[in-house]
C-alpha atoms as a PDB file:
ATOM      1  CA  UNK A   1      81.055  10.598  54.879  1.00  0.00           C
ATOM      2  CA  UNK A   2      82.715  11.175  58.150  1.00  0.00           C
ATOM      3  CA  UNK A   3      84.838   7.910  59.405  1.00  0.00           C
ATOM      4  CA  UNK A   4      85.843   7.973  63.124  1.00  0.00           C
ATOM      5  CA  UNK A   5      88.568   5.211  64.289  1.00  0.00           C
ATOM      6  CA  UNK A   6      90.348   4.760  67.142  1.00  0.00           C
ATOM      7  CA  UNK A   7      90.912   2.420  70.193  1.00  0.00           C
ATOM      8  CA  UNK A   8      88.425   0.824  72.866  1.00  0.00           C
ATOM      9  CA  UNK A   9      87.127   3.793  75.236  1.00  0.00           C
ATOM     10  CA  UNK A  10      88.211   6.531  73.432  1.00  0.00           C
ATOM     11  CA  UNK A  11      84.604   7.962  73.273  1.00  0.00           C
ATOM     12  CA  UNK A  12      84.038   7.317  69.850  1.00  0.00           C
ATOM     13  CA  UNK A  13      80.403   6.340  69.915  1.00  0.00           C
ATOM     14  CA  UNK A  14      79.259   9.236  71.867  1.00  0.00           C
ATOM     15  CA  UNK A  15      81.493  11.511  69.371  1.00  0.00           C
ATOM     16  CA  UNK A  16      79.854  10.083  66.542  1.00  0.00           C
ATOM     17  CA  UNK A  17      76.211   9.501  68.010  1.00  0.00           C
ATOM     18  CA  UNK A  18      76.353  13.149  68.716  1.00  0.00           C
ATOM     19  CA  UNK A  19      78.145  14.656  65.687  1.00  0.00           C
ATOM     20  CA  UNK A  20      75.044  12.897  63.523  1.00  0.00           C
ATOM     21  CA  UNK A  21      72.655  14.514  65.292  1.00  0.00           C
ATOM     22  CA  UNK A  22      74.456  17.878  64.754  1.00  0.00           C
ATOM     23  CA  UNK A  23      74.859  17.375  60.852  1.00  0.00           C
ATOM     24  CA  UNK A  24      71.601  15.981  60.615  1.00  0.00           C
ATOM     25  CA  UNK A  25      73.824  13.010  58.894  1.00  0.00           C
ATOM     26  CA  UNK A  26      73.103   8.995  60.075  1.00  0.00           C
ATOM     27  CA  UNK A  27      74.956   7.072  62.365  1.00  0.00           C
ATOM     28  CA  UNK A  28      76.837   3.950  62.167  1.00  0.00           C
ATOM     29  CA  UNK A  29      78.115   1.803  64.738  1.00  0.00           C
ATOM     30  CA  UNK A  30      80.396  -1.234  63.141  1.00  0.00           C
ATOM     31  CA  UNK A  31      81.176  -2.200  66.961  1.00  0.00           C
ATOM     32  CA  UNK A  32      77.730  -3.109  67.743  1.00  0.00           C
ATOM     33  CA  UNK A  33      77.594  -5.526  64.687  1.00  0.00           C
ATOM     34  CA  UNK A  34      80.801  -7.182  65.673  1.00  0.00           C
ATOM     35  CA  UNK A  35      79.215  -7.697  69.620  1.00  0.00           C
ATOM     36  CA  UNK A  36      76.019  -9.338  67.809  1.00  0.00           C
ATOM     37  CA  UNK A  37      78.072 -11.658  65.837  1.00  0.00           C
ATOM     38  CA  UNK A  38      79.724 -12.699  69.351  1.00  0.00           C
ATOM     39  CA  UNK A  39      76.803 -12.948  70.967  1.00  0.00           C
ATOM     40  CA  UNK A  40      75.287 -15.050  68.392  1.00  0.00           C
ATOM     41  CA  UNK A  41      78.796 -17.249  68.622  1.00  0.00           C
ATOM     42  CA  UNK A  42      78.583 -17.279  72.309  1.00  0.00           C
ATOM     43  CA  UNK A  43      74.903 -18.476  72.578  1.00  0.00           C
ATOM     44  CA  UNK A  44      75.899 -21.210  69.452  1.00  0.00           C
ATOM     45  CA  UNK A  45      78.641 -22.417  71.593  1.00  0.00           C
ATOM     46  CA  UNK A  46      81.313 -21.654  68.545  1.00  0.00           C
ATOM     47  CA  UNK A  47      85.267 -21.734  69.792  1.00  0.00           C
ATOM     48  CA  UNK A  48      86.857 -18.862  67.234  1.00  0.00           C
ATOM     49  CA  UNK A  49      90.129 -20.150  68.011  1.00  0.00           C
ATOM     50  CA  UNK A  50      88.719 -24.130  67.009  1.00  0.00           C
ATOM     51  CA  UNK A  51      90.016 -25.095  63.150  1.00  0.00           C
ATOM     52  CA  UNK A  52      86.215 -24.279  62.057  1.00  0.00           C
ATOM     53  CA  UNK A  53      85.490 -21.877  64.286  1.00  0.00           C
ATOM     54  CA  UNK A  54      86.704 -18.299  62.004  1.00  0.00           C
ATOM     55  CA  UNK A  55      84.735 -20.187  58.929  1.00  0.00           C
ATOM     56  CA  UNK A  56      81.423 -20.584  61.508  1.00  0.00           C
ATOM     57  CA  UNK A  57      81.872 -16.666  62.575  1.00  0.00           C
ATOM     58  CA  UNK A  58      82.106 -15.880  59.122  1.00  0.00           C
ATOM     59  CA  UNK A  59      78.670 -17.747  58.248  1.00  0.00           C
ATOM     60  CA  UNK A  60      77.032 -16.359  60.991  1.00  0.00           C
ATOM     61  CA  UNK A  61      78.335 -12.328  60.237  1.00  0.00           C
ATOM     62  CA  UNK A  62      76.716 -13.299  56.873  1.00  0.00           C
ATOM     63  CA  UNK A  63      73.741 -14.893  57.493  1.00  0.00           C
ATOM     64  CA  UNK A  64      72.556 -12.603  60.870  1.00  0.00           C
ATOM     65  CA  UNK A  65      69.835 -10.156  60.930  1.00  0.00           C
ATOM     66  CA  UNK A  66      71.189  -7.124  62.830  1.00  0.00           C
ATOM     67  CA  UNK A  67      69.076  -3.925  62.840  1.00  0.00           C
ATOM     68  CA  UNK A  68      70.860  -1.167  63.937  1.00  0.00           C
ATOM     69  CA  UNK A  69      69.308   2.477  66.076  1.00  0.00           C
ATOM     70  CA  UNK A  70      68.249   3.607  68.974  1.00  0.00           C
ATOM     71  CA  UNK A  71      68.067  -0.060  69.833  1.00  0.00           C
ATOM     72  CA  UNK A  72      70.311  -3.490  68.684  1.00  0.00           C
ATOM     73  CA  UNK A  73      68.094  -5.750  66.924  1.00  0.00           C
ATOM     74  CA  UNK A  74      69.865  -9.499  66.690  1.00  0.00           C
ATOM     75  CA  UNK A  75      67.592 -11.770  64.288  1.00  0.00           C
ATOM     76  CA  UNK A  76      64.986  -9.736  65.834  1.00  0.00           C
ATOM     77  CA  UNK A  77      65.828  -9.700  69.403  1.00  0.00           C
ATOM     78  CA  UNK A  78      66.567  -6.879  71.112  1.00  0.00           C
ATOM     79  CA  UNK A  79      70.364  -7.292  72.226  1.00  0.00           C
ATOM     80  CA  UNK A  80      71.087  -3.597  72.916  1.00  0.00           C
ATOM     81  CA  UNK A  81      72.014  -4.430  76.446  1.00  0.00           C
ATOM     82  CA  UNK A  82      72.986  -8.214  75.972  1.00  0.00           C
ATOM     83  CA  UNK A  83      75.864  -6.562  73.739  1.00  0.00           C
ATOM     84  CA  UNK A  84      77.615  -4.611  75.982  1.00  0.00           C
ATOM     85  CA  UNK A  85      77.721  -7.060  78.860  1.00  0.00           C
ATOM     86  CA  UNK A  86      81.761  -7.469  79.597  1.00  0.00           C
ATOM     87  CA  UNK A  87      81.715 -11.157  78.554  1.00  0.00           C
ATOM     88  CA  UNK A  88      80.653  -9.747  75.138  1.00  0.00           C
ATOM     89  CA  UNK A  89      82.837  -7.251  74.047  1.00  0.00           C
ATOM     90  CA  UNK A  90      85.968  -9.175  75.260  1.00  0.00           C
ATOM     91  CA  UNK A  91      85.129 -11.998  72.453  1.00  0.00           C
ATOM     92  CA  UNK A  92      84.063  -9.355  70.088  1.00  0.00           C
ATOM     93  CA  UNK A  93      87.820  -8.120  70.402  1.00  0.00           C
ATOM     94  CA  UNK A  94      88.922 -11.819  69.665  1.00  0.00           C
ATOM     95  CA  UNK A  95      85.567 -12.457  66.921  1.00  0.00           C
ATOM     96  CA  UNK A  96      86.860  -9.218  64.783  1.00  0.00           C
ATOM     97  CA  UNK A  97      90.389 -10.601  64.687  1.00  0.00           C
ATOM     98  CA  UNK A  98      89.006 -13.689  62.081  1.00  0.00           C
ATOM     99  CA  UNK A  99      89.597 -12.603  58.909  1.00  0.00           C
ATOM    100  CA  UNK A 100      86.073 -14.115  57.580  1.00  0.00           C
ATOM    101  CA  UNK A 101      83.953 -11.808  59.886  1.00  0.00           C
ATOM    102  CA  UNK A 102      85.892  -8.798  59.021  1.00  0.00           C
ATOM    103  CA  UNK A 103      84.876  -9.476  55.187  1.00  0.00           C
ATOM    104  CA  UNK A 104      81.600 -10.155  56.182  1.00  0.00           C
ATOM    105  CA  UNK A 105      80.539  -7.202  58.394  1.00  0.00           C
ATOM    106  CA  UNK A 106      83.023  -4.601  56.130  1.00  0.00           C
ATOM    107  CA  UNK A 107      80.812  -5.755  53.303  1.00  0.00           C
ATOM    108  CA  UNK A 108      77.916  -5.255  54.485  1.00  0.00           C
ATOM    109  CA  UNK A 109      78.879  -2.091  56.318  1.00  0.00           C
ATOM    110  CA  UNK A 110      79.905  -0.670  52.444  1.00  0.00           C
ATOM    111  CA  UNK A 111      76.451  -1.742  51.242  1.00  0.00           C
ATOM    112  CA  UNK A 112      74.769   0.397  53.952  1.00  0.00           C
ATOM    113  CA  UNK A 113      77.075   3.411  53.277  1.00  0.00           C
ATOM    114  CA  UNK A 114      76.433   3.202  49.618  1.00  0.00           C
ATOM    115  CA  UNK A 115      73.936   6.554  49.923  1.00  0.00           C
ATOM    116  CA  UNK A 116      73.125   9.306  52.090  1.00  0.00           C
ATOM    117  CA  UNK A 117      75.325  11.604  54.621  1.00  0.00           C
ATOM    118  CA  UNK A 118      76.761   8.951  57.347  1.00  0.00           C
ATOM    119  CA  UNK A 119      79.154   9.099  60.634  1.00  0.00           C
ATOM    120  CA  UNK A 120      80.409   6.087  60.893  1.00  0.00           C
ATOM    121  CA  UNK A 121      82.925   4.656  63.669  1.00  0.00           C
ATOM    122  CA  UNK A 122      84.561   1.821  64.504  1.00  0.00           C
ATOM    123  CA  UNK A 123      88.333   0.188  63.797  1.00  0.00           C
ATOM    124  CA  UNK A 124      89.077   0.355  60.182  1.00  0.00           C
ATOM    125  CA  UNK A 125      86.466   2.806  58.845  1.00  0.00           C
ATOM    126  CA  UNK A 126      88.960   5.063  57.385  1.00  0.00           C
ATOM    127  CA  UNK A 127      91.690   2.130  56.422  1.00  0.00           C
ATOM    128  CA  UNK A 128      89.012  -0.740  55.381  1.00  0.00           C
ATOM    129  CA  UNK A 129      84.950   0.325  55.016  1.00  0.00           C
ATOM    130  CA  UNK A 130      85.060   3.667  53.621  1.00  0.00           C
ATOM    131  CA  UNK A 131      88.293   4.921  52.715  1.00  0.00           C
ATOM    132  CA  UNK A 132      87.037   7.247  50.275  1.00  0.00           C
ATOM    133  CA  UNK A 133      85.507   9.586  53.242  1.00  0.00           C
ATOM    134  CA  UNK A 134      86.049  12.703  52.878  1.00  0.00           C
ATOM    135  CA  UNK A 135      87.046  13.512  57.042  1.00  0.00           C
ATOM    136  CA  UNK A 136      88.744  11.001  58.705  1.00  0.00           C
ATOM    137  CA  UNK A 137      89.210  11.439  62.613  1.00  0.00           C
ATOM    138  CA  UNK A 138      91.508   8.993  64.959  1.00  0.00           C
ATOM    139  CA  UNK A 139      89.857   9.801  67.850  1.00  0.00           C
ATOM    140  CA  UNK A 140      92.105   8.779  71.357  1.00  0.00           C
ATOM    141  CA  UNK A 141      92.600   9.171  74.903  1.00  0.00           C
ATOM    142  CA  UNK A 142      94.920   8.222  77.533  1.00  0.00           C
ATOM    143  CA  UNK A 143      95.016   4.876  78.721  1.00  0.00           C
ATOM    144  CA  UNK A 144      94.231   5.811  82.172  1.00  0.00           C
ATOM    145  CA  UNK A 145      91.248   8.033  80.757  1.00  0.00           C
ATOM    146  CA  UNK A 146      89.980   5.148  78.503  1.00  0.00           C
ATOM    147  CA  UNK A 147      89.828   2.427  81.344  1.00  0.00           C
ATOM    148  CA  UNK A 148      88.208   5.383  83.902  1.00  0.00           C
ATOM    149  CA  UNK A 149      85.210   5.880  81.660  1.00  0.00           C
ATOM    150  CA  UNK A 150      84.799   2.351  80.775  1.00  0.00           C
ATOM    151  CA  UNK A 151      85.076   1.283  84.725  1.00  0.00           C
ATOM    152  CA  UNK A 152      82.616   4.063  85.198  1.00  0.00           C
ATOM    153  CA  UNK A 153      80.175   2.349  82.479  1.00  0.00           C
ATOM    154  CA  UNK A 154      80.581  -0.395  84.036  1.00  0.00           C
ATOM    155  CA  UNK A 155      80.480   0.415  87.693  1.00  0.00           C
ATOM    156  CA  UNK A 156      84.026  -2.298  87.836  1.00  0.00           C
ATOM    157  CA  UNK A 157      87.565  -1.986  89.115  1.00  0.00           C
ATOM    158  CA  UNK A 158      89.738   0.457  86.966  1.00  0.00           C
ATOM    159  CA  UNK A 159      92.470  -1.644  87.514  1.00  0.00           C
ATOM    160  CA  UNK A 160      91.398  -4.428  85.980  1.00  0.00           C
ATOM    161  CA  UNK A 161      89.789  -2.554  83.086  1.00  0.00           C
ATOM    162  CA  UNK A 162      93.007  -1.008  82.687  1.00  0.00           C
ATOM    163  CA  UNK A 163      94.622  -4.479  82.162  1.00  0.00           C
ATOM    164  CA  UNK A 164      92.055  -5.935  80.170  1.00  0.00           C
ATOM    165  CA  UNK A 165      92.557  -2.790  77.729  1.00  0.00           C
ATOM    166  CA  UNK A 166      95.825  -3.205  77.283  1.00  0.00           C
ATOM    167  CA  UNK A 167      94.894  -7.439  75.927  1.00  0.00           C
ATOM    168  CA  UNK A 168      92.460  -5.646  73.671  1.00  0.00           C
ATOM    169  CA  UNK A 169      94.412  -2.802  72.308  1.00  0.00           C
ATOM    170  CA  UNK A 170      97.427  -5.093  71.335  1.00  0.00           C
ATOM    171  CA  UNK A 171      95.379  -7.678  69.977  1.00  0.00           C
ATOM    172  CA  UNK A 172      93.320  -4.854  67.778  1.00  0.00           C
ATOM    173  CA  UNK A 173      96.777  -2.975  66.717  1.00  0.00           C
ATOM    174  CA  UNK A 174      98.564  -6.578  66.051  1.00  0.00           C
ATOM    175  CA  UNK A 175      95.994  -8.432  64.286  1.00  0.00           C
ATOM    176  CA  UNK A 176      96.226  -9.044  60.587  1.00  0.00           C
ATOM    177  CA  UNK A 177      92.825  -7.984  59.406  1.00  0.00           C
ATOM    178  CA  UNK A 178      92.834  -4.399  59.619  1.00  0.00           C
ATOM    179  CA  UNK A 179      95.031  -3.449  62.159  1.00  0.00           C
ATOM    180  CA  UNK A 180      93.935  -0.792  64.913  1.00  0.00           C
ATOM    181  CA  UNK A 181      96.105   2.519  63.361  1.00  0.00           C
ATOM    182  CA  UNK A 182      95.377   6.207  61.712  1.00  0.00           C
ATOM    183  CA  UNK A 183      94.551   6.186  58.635  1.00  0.00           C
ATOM    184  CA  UNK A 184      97.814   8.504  56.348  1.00  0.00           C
ATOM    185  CA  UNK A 185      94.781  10.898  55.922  1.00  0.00           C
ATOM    186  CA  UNK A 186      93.592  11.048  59.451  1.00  0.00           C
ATOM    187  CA  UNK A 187      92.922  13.935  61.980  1.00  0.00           C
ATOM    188  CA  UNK A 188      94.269  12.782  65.022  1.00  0.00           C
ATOM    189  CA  UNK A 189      92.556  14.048  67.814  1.00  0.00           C
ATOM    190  CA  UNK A 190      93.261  13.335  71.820  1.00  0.00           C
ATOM    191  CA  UNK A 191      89.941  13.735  73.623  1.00  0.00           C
ATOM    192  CA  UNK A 192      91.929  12.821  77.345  1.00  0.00           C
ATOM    193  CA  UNK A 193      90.677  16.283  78.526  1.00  0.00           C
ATOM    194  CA  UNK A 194      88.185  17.766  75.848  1.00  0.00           C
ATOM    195  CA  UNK A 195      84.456  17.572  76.859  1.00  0.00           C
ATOM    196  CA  UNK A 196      81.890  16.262  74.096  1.00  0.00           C
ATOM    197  CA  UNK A 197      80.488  19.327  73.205  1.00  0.00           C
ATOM    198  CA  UNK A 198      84.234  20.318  72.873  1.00  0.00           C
ATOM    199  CA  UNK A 199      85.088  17.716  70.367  1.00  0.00           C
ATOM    200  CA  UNK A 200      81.617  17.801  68.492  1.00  0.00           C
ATOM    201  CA  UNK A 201      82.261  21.724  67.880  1.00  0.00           C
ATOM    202  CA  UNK A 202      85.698  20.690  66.435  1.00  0.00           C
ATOM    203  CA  UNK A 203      84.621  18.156  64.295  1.00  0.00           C
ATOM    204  CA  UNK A 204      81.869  19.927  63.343  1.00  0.00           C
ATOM    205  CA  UNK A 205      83.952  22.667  61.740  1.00  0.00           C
ATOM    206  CA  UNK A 206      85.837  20.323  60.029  1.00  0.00           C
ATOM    207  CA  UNK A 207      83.416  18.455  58.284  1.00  0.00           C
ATOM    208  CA  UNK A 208      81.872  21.651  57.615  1.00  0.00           C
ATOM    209  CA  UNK A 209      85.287  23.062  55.574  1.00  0.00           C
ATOM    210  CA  UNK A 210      85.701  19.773  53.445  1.00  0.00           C
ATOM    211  CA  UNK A 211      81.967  20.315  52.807  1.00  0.00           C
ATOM    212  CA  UNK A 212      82.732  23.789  51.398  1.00  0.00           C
END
């Protein structure tokens, strides 16, 4: 089990996508089943900051079908571009704040890393999902890095990724569920000016030594 955390941009999903492939392990990405459950919410019409609204997240983290892969499967639609529209992943920030989706998606996130050779990434992997993995990388980056790729993804003004960023980095680090931080265990690695291939063949060896 190899858990990679770290904050919004950091290149964690192309880390992890790519590390997989290299280990010949699975891949897990917990973000994409937190932008399902907020796309569900969003189509329902559900307020998460209403007095029901954490308890109707919660139902619906439960009660979804998400499929993950090469594509997003939501209750059998595919949502793997629906998910990452900008809309989306803002109220998945605010979505896996409520403590009752957290329990629901790390739950079923343990279930799926019960067997087998995984890379998983997200938040809390290390701290909440799996904290018996036996690498655990913080994987981070420069503000100014972080917003440049994601205005890059999403062909918008760096500035005002920038500043959105910074909303969604201090509500991940100051909510109470699982709280955005390193693991005591972690490798914390800064990939501001390390190519892919760079940080793959780092991790790599890593994994490779706890292996034995």
């Amino acid at each position: 089990m190899i858990a990679i955390d770290g904050p919004a941009g950091a290149g964690k999903s192309t880390l992890a996508r790519a590390l997989a492939a290299r280990l010949g392990f699975r891949y897990l990405d917990t973000g994409a089943m937190y932008r399902c459950v907020a796309l569900a919410a969003r189509r329902a019409g559900i307020d998460p900051e209403a007095p029901q609204g954490p308890a109707r997240l919660g139902e619906l983290a439960r009660s979804a079908a998400i499929e993950l892969g090469e594509r997003i499967l939501l209750d059998g639609e595919d949502v793997t571009a629906a998910i990452r529209a900008p809309e989306v992943s803002e109220l998945a920030s605010v979505v896996a704040a409520k403590q009752p989706v957290r329990e629901a998606l790390v739950a079923r996130q343990r279930q799926l890393l019960d067997s087998g050779d995984w890379v998983a990434e997200g938040r809390d992997i290390g701290q909440a999902v799996a904290p018996q993995a036996e690498l655990k990388i913080f994987l981070t980056a420069s503000a100014q890095v972080r917003a440049r790729r994601r205005a890059e993804e999403l062909q918008s003004d760096p500035k005002q990724v920038l500043a959105e960023q910074a909303l969604r980095d201090a509500r991940d680090e100051g909510r109470a569920a699982s709280p955005l931080e390193p693991s005591a265990d972690a490798v914390i690695i800064d990939g501001s000016e390390r190519s892919v291939d760079q940080l793959v063949a780092e991790v790599a060896q890593l994994a490779r030594a706890r292996m034995g």
